[in-house]
Protein backbone atom coordinates (compact mmCIF):
# COMPACT_ATOMS: atom_id res chain seq x y z
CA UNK A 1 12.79 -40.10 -12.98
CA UNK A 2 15.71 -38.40 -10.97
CA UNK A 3 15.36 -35.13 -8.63
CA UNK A 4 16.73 -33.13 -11.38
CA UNK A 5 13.62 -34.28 -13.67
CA UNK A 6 11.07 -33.35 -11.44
CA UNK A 7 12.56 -29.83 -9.95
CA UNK A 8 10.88 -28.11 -13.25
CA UNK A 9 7.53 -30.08 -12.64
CA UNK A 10 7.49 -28.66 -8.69
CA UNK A 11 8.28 -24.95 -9.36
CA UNK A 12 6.04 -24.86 -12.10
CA UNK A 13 3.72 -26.39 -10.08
CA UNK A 14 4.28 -23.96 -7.28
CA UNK A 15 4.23 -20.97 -9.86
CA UNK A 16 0.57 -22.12 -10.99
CA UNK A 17 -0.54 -22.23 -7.53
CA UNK A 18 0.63 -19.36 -6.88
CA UNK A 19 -0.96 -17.33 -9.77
CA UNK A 20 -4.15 -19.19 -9.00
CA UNK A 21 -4.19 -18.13 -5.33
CA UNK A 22 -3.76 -14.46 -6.79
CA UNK A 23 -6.82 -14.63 -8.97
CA UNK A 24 -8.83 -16.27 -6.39
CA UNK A 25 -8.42 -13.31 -3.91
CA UNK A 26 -8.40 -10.98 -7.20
CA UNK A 27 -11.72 -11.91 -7.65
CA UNK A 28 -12.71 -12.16 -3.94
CA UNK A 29 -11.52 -8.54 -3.64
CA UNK A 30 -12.61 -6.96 -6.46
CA UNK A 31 -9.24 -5.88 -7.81
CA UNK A 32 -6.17 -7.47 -8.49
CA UNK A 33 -2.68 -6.13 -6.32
CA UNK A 34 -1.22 -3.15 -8.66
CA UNK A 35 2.19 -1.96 -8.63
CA UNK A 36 2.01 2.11 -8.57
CA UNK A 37 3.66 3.59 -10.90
CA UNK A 38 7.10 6.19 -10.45
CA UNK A 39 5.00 9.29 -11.09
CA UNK A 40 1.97 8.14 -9.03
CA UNK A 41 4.44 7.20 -6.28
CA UNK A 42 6.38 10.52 -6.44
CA UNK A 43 3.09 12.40 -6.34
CA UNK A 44 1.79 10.06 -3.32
CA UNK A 45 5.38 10.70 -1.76
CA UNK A 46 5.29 14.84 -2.46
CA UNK A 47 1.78 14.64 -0.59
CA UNK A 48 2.92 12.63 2.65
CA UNK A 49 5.97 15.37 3.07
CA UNK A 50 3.30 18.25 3.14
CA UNK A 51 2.40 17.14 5.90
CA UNK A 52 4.67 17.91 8.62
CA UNK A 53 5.99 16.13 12.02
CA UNK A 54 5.37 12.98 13.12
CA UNK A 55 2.75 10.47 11.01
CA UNK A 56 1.08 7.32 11.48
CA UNK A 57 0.20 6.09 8.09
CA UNK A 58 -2.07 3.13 7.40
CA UNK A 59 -1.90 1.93 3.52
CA UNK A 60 -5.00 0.10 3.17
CA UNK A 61 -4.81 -2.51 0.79
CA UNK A 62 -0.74 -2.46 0.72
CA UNK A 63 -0.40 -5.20 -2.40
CA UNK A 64 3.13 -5.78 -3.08
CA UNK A 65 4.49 -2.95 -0.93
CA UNK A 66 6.15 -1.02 -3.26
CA UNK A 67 4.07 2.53 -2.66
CA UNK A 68 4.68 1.93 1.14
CA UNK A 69 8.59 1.16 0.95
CA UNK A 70 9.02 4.33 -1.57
CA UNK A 71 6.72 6.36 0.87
CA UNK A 72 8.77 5.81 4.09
CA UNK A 73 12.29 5.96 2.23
CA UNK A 74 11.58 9.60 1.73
CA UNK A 75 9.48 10.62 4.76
CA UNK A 76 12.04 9.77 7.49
CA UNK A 77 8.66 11.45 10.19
CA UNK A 78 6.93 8.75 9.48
CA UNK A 79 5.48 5.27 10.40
CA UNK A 80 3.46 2.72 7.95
CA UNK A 81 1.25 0.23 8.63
CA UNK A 82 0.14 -2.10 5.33
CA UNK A 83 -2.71 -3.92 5.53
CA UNK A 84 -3.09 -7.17 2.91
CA UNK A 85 -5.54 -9.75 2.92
CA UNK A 86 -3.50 -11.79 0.14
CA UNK A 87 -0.17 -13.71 1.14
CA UNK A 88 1.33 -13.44 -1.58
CA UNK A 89 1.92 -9.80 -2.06
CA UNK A 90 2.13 -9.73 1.36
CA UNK A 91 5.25 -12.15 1.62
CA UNK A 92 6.60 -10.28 -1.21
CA UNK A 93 6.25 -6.94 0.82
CA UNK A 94 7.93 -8.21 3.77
CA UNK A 95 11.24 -9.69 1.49
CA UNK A 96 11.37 -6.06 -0.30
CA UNK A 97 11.43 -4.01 3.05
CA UNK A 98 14.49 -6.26 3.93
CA UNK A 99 16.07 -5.79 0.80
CA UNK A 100 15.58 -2.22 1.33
CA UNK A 101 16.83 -2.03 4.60
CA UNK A 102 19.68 -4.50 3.27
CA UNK A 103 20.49 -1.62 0.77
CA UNK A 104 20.28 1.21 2.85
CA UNK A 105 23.81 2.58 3.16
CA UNK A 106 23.92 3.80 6.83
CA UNK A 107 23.26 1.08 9.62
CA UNK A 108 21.23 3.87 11.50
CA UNK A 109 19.03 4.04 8.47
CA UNK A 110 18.92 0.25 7.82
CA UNK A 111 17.55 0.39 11.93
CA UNK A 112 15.26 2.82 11.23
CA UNK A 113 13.33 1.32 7.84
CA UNK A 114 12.41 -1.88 10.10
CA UNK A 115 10.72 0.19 12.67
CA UNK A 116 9.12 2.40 10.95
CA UNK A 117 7.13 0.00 8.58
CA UNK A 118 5.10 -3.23 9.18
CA UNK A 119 3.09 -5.09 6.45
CA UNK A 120 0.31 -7.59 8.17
CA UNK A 121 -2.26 -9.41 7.28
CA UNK A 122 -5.52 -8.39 7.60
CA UNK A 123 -8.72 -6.80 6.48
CA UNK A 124 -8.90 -3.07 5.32
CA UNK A 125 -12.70 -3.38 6.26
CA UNK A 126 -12.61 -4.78 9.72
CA UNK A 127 -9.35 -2.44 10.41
CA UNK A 128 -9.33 0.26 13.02
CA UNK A 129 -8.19 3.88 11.63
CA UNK A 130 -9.02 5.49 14.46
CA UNK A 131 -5.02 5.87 15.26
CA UNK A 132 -4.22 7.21 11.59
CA UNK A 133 -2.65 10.67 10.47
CA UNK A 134 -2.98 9.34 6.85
CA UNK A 135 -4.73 6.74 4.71
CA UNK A 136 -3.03 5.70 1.35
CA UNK A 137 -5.55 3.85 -0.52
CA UNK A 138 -5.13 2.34 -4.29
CA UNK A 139 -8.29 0.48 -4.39
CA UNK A 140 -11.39 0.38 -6.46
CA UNK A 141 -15.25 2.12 -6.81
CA UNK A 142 -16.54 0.07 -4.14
CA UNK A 143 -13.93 -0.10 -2.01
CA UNK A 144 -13.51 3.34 -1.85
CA UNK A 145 -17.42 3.08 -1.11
CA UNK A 146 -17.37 0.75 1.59
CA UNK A 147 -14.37 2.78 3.01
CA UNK A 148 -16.21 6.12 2.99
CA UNK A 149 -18.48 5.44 6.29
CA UNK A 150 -15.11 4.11 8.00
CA UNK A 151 -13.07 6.78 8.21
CA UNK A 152 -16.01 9.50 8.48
CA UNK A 153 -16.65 7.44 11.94
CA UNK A 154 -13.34 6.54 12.64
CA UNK A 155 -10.43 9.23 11.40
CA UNK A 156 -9.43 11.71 14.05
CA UNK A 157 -9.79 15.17 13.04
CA UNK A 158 -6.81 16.85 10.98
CA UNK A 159 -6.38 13.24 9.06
CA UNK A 160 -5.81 13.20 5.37
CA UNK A 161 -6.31 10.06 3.12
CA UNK A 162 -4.59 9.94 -0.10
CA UNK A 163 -6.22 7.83 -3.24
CA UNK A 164 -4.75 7.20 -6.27
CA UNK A 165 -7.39 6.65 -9.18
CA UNK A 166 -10.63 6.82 -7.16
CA UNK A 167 -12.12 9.59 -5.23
CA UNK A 168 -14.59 9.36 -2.07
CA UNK A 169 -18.30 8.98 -3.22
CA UNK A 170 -19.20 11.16 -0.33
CA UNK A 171 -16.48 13.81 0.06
CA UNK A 172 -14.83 16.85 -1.99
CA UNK A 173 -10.94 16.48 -1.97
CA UNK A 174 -8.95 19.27 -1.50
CA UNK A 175 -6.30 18.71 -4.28
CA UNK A 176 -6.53 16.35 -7.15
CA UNK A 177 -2.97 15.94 -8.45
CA UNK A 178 -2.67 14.90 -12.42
CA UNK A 179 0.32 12.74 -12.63
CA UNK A 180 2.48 12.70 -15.36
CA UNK A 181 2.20 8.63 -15.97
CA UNK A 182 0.91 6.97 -19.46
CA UNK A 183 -2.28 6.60 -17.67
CA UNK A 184 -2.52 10.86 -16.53
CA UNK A 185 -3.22 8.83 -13.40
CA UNK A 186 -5.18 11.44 -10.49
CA UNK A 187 -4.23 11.20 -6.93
CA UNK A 188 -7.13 12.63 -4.79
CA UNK A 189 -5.95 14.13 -1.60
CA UNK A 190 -8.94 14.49 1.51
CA UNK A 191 -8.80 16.27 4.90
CA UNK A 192 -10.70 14.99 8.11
């Protein structure tokens, strides 16, 4: 058998691997990484700008990056900080926010992308928020659960968290937003 012969075999190999790995944290977590949709991300987006100067974001449970990217493209005031547990999304987070920078027309803005947005790995449990304007969350039930004590101990005052699908057990949101998605998707928006 040549090298040509077994290329398929290896990245097909590789592919299965790497959709196993996803379903094994999938099912670790509790959820699988989800890709917002445009309307959920314009809503998320629309939110972050209300709030005005200077923002340290944290997206818990950042997934493939996309909500981030599209968040600090269009809130130029801001900083974000995804946290991922799974490597894959994360690796795929980090490639996008060099394409992005890559695409960004002015060198000043290209700059600007790479220091205004990290994606680590790391545990949206064991996390500090303690530093955070804003939370972006698009978890699940318990998460959002487990979450709930966190940032009632550890949110400064005057912080908002942002959820798309699932509201705080414990807390009254100040504006759910209906967005205009397939799914009539609700963004839940909460003040500290």
């Amino acid at each position: 058998m040549s090298i040509i012969e077994i290329i398929p075999w290896i990245v097909s190999f590789a592919v299965l691997l790497s959709v196993l790995w996803i379903v094994l944290l999938s099912w670790k977590n509790g959820i699988s990484p989800m890709p917002a949709s445009g309307p959920v991300r314009l809503a998320v987006i629309a939110e972050v700008q209300r709030i005005r100067g200077y923002g340290n974001i944290i997206e818990a449970g950042s997934g493939w990056g996309t909500l981030g990217l599209e968040v600090i493209r269009h809130c130029p005031d801001k900083r974000l900080t995804g946290i991922e547990n799974s490597r894959i999304p994360l690796g795929f987070s980090r490639l996008l926010t060099v394409w992005y920078a890559r695409l960004s027309t002015e060198k000043g803005s290209r700059e600007s992308l790479r220091k205004r947005i990290i994606f680590k790995r790391g545990d949206i449990y064991n996390c500090s928020y303690r530093d955070a304007d804003i939370v972006l969350c698009y978890l699940f039930p318990g998460a959002m659960e487990r979450l709930a004590e966190k940032f009632r101990q550890e949110l400064p005052p005057g912080a908002t968290v942002i959820s798309v699908c699932f509201a705080l057990p414990d807390r009254r949101p100040v504006r759910v937003i209906t967005c205009k998605d397939r799914l009539r998707t609700k963004v839940y928006v909460y003040r500290y």
